[in-house]
PDB file of N, CA and C in Angstrom:
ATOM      1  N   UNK A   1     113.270   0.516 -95.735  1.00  0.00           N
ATOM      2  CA  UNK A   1     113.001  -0.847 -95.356  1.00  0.00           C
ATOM      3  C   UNK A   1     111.643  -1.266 -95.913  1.00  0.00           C
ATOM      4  N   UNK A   2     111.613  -2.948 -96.517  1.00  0.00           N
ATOM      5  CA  UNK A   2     110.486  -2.868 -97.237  1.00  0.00           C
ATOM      6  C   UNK A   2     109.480  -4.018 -95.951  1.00  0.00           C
ATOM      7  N   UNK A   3     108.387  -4.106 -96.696  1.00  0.00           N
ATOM      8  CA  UNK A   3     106.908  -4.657 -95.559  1.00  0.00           C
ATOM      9  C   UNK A   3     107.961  -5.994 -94.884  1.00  0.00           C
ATOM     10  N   UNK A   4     108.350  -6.629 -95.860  1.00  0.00           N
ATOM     11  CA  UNK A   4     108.910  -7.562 -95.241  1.00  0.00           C
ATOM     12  C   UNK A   4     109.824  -7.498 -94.256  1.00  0.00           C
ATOM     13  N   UNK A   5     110.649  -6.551 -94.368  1.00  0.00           N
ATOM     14  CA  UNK A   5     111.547  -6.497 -93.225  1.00  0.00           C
ATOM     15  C   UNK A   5     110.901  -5.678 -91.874  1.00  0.00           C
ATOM     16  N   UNK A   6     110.336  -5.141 -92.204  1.00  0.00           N
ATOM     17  CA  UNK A   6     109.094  -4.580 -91.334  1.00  0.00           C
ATOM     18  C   UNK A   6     108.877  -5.805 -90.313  1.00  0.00           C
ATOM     19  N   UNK A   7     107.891  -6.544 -91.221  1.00  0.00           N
ATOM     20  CA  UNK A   7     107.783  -8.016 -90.786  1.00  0.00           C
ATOM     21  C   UNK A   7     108.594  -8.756 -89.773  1.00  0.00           C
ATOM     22  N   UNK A   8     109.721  -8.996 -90.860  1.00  0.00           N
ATOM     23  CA  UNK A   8     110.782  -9.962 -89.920  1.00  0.00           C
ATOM     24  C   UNK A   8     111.099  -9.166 -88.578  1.00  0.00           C
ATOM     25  N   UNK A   9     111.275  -7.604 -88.309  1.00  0.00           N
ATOM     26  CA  UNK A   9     111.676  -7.025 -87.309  1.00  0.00           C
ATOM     27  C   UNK A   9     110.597  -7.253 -86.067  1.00  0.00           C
ATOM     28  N   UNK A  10     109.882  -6.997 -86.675  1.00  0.00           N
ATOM     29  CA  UNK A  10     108.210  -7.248 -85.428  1.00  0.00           C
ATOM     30  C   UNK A  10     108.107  -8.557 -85.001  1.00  0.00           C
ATOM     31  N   UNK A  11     108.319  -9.430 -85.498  1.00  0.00           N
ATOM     32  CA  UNK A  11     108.336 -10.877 -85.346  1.00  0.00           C
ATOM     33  C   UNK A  11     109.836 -11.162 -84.412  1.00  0.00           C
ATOM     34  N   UNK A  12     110.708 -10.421 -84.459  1.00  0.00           N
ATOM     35  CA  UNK A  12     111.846 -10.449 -83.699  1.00  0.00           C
ATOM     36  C   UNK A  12     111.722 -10.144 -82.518  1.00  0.00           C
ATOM     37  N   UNK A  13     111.027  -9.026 -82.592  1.00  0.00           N
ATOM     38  CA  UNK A  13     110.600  -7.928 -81.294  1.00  0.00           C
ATOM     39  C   UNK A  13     109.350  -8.628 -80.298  1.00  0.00           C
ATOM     40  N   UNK A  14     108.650  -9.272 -81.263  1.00  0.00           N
ATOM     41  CA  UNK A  14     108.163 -10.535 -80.431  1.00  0.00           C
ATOM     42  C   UNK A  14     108.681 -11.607 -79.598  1.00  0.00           C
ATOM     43  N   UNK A  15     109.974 -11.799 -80.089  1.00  0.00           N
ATOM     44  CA  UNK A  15     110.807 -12.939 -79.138  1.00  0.00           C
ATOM     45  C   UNK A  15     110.671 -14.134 -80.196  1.00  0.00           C
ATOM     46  N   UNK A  16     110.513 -14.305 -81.253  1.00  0.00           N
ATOM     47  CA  UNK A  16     110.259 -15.633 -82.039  1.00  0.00           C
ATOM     48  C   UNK A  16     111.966 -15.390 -82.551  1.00  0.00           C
ATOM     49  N   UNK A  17     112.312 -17.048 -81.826  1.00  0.00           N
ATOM     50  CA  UNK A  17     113.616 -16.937 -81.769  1.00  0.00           C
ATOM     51  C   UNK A  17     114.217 -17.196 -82.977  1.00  0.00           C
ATOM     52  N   UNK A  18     113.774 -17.627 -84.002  1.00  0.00           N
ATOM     53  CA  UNK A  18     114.247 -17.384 -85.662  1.00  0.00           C
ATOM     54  C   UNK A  18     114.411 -16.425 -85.868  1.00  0.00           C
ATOM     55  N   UNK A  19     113.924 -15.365 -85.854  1.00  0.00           N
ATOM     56  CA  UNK A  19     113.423 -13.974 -86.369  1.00  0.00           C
ATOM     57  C   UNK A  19     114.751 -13.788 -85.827  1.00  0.00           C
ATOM     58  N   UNK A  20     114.557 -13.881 -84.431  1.00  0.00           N
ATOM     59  CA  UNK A  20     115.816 -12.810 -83.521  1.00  0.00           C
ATOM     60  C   UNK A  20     117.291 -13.409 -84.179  1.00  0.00           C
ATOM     61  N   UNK A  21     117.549 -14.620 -84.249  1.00  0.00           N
ATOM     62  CA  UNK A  21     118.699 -15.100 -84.694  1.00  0.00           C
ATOM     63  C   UNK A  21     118.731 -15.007 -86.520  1.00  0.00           C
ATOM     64  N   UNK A  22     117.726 -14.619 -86.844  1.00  0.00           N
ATOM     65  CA  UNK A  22     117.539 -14.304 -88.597  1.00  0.00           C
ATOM     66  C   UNK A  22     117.880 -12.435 -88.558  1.00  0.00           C
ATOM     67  N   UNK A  23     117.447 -11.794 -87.653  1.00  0.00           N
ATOM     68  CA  UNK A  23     117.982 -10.352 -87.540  1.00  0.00           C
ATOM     69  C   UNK A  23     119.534 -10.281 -87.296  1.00  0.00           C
ATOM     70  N   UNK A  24     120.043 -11.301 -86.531  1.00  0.00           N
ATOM     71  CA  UNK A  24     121.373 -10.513 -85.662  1.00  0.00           C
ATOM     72  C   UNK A  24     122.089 -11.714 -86.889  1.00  0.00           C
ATOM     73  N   UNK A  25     121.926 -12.150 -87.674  1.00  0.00           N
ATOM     74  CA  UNK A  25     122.989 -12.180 -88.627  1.00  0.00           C
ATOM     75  C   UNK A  25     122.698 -11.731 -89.942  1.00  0.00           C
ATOM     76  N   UNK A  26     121.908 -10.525 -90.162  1.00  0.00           N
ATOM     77  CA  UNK A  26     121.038  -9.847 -90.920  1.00  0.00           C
ATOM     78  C   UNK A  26     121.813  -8.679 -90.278  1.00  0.00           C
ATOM     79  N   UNK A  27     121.922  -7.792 -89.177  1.00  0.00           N
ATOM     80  CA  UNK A  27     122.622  -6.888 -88.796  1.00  0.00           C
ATOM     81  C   UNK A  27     124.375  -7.436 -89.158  1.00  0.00           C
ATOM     82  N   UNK A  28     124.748  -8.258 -88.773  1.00  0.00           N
ATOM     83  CA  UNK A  28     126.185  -8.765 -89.085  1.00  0.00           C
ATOM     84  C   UNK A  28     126.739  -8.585 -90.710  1.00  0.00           C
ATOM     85  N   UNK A  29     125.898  -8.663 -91.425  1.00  0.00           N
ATOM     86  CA  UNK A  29     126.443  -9.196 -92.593  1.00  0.00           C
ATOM     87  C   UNK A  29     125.678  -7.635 -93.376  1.00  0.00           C
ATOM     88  N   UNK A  30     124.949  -6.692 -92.765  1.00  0.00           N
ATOM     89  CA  UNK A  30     124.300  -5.630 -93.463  1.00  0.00           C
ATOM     90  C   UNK A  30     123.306  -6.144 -94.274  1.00  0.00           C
ATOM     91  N   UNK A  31     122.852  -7.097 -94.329  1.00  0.00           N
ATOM     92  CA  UNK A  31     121.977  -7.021 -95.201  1.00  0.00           C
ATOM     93  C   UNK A  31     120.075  -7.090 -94.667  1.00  0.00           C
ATOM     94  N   UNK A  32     119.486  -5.749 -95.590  1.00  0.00           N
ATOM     95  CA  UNK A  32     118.155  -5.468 -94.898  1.00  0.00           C
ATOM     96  C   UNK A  32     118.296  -4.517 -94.423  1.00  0.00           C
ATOM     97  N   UNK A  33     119.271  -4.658 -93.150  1.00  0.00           N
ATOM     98  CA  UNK A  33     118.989  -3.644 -92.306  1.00  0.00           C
ATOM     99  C   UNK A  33     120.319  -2.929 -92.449  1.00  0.00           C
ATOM    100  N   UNK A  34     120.933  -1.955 -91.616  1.00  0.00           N
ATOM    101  CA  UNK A  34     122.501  -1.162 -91.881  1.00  0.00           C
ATOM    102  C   UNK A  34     123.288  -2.334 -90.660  1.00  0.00           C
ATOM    103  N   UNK A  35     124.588  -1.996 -91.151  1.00  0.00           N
ATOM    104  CA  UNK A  35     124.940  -3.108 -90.582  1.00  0.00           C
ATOM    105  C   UNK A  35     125.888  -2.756 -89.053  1.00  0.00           C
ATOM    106  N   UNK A  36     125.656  -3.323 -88.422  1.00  0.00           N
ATOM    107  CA  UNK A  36     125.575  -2.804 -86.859  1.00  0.00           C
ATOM    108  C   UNK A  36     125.812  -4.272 -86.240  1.00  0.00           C
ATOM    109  N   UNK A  37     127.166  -4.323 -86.055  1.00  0.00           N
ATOM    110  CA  UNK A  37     128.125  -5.567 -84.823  1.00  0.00           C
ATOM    111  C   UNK A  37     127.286  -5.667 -83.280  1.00  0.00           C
ATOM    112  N   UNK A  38     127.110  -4.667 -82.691  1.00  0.00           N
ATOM    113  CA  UNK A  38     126.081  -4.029 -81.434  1.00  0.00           C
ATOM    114  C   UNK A  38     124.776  -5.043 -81.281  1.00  0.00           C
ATOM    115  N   UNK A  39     123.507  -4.291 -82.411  1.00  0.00           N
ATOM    116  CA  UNK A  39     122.671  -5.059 -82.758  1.00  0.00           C
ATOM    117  C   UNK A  39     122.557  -6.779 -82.848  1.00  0.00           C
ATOM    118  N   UNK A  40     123.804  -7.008 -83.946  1.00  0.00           N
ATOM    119  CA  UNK A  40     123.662  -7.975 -84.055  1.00  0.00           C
ATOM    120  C   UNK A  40     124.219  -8.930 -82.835  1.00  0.00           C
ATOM    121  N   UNK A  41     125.297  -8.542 -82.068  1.00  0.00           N
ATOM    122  CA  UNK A  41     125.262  -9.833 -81.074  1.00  0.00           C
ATOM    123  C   UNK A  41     123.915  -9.222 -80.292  1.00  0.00           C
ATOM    124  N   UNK A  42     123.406  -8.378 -80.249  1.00  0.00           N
ATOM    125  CA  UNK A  42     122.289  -7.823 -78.762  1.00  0.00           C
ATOM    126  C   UNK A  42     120.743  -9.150 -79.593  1.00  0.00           C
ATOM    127  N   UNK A  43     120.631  -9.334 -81.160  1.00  0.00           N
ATOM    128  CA  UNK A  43     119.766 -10.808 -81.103  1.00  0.00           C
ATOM    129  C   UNK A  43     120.431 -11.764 -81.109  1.00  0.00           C
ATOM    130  N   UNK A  44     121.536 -12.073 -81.471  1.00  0.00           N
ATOM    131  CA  UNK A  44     121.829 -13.409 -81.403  1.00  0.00           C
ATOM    132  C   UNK A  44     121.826 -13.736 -79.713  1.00  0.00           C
ATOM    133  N   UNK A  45     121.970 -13.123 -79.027  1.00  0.00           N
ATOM    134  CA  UNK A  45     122.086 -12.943 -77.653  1.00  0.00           C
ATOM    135  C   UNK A  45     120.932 -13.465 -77.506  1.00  0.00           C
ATOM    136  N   UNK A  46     119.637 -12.884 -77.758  1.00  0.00           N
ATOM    137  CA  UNK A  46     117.872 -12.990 -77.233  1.00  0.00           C
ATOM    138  C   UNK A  46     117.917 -14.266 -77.447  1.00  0.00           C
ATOM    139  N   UNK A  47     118.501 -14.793 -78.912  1.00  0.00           N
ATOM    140  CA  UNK A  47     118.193 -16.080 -79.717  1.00  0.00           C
ATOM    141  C   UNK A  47     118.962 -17.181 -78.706  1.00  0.00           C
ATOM    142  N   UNK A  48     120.045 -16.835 -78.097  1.00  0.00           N
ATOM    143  CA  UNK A  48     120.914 -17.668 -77.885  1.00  0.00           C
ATOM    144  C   UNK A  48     119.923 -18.282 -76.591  1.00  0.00           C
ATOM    145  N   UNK A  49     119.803 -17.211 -75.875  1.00  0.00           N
ATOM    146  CA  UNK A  49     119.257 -17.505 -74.503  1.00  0.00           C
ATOM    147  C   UNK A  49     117.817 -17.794 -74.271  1.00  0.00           C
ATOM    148  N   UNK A  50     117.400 -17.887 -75.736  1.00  0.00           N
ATOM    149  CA  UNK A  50     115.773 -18.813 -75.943  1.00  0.00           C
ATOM    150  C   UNK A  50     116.028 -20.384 -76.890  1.00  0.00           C
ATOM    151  N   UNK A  51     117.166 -20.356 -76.891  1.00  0.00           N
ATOM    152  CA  UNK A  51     117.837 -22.094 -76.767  1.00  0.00           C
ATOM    153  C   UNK A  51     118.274 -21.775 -78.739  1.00  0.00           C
ATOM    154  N   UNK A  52     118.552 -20.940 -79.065  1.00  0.00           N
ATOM    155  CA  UNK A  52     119.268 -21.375 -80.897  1.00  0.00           C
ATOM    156  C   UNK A  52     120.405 -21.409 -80.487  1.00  0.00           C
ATOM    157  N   UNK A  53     121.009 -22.692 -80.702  1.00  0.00           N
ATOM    158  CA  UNK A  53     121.967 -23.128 -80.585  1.00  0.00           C
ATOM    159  C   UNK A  53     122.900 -22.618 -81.618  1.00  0.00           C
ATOM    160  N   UNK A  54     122.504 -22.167 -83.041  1.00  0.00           N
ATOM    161  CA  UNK A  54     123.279 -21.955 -83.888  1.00  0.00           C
ATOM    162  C   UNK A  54     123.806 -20.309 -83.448  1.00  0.00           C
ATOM    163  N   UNK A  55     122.430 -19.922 -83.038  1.00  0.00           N
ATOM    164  CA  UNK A  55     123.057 -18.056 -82.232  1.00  0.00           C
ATOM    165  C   UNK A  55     124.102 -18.347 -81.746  1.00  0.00           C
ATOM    166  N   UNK A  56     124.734 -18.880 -80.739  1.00  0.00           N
ATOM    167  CA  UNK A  56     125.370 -19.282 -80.147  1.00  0.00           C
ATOM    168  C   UNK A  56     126.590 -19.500 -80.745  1.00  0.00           C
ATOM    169  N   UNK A  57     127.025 -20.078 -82.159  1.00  0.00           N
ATOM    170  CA  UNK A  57     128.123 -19.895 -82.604  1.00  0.00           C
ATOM    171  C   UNK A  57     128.257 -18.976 -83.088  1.00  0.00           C
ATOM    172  N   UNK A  58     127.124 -18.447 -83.398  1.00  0.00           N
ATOM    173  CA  UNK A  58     127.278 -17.253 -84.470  1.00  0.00           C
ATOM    174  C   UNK A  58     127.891 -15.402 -83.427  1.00  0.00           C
ATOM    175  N   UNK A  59     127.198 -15.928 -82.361  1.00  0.00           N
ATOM    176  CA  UNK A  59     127.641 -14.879 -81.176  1.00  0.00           C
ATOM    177  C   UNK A  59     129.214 -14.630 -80.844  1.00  0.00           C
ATOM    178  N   UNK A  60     129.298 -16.422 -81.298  1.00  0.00           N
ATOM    179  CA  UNK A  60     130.960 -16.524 -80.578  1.00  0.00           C
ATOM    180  C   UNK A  60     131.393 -16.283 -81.986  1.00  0.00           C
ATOM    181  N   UNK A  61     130.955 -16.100 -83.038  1.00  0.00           N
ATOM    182  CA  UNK A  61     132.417 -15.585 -84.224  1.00  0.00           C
ATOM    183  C   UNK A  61     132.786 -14.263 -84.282  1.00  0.00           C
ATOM    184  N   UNK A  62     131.022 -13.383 -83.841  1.00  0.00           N
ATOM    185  CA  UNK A  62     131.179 -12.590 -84.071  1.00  0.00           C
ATOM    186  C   UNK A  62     131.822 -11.604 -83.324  1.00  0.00           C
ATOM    187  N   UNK A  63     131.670 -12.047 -81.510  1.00  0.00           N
ATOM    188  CA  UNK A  63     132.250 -11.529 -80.569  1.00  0.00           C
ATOM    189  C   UNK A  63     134.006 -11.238 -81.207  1.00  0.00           C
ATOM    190  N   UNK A  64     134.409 -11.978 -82.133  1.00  0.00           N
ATOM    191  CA  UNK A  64     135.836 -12.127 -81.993  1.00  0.00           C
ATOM    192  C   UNK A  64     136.081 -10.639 -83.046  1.00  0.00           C
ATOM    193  N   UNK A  65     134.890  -9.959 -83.890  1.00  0.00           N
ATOM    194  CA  UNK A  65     135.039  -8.829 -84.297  1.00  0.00           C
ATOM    195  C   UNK A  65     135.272  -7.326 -83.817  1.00  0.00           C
ATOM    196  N   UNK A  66     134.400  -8.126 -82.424  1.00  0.00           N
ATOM    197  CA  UNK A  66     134.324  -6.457 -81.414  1.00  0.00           C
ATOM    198  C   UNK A  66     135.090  -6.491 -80.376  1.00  0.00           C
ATOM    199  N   UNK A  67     134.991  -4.837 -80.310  1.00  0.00           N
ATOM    200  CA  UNK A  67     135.876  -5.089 -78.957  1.00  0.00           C
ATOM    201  C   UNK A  67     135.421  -5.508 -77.375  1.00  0.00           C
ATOM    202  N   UNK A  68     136.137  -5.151 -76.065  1.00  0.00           N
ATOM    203  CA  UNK A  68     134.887  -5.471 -75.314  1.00  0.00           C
ATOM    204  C   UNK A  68     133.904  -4.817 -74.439  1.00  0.00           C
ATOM    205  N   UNK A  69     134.189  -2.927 -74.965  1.00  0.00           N
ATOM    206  CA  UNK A  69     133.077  -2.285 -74.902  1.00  0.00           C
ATOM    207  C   UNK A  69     131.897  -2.075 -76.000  1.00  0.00           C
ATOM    208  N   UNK A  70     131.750  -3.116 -76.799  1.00  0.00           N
ATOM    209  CA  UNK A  70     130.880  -3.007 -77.861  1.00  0.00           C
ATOM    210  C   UNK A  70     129.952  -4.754 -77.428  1.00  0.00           C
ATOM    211  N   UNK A  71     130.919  -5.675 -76.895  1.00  0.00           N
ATOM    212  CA  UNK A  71     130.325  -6.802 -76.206  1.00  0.00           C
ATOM    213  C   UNK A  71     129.511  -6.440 -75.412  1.00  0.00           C
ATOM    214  N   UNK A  72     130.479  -5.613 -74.332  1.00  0.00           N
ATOM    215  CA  UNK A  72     129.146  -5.033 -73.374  1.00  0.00           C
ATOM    216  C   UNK A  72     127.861  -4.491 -73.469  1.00  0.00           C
ATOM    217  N   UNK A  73     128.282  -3.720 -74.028  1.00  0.00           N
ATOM    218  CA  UNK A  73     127.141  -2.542 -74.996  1.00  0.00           C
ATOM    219  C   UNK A  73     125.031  -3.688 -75.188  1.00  0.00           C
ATOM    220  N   UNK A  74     126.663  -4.520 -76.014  1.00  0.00           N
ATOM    221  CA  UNK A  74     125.345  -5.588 -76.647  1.00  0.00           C
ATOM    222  C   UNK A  74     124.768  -6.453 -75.100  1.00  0.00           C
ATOM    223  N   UNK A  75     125.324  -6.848 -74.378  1.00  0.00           N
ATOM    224  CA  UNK A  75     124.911  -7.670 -73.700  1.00  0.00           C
ATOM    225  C   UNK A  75     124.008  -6.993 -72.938  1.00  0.00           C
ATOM    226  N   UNK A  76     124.232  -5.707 -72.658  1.00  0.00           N
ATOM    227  CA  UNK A  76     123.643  -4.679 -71.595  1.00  0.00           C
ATOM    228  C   UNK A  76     121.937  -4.784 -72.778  1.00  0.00           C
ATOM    229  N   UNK A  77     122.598  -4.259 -73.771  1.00  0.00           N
ATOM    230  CA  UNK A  77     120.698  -4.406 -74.676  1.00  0.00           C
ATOM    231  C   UNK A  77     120.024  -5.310 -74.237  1.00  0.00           C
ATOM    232  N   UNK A  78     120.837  -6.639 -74.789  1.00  0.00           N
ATOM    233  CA  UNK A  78     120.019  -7.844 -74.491  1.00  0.00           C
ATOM    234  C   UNK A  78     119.753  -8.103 -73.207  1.00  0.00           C
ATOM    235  N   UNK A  79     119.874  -7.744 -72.410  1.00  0.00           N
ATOM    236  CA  UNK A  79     119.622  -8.221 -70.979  1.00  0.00           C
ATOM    237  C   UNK A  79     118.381  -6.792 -70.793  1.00  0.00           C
ATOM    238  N   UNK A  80     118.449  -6.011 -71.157  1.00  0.00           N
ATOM    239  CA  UNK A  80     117.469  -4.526 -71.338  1.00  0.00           C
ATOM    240  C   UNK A  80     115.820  -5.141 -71.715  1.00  0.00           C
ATOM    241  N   UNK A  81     116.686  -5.786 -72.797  1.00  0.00           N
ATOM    242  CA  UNK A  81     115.516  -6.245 -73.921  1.00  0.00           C
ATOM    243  C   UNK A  81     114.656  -7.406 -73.506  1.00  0.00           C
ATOM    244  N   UNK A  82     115.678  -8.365 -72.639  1.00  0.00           N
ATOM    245  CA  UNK A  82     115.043  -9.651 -72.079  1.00  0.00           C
ATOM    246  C   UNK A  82     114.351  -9.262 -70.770  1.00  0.00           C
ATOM    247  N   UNK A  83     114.565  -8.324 -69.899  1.00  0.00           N
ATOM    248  CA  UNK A  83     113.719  -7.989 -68.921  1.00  0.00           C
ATOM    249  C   UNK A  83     112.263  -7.536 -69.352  1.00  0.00           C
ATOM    250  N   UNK A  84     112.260  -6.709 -70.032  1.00  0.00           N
ATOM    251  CA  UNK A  84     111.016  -6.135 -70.447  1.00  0.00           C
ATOM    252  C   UNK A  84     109.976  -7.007 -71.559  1.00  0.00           C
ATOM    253  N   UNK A  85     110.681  -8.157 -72.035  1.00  0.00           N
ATOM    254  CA  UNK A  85     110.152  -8.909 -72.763  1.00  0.00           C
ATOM    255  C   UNK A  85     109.733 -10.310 -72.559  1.00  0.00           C
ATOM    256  N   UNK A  86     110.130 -10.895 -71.375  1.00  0.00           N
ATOM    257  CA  UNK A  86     110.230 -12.259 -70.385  1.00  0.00           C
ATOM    258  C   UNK A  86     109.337 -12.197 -69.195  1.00  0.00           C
TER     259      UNK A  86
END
């Protein structure tokens, strides 16, 4: 992984809700990072629920890939992730 994605990840992990909704369709599509369905709804999730509206569709296309112990999975992160970060 190069500085930049470094970057974009830390800036995610911050809660800057671009970042988070620029990661979880960055995990979706593999690119940057390895590509991981999990991950990616667990930011579009952070993103969704710090008002990106576009997370939000992007959550609902992608939900229709996984199953719904891999939904869970993700939601359980994001709710992991939003306690300790809110």
């Amino acid at each position: 992984m190069g500085k930049f994605d470094r970057d974009f990840i830390t800036a995610a992990e911050r809660g800057e809700v671009e970042a988070c909704f620029r990661l979880g369709v960055s995990y979706s599509t593999g690119r940057g990072v390895p590509y991981d369905l999990v991950a990616a709804h667990k930011w579009l999730n952070v993103a969704a629920v710090n008002g990106s509206r576009e997370a939000v569709n992007w959550r609902a296309e992608l939900a229709r890939e996984m199953s719904a112990a891999e939904i869970a999975e993700a939601q359980r992160q994001a709710r992991e992730w939003l306690a300790t970060h809110h």
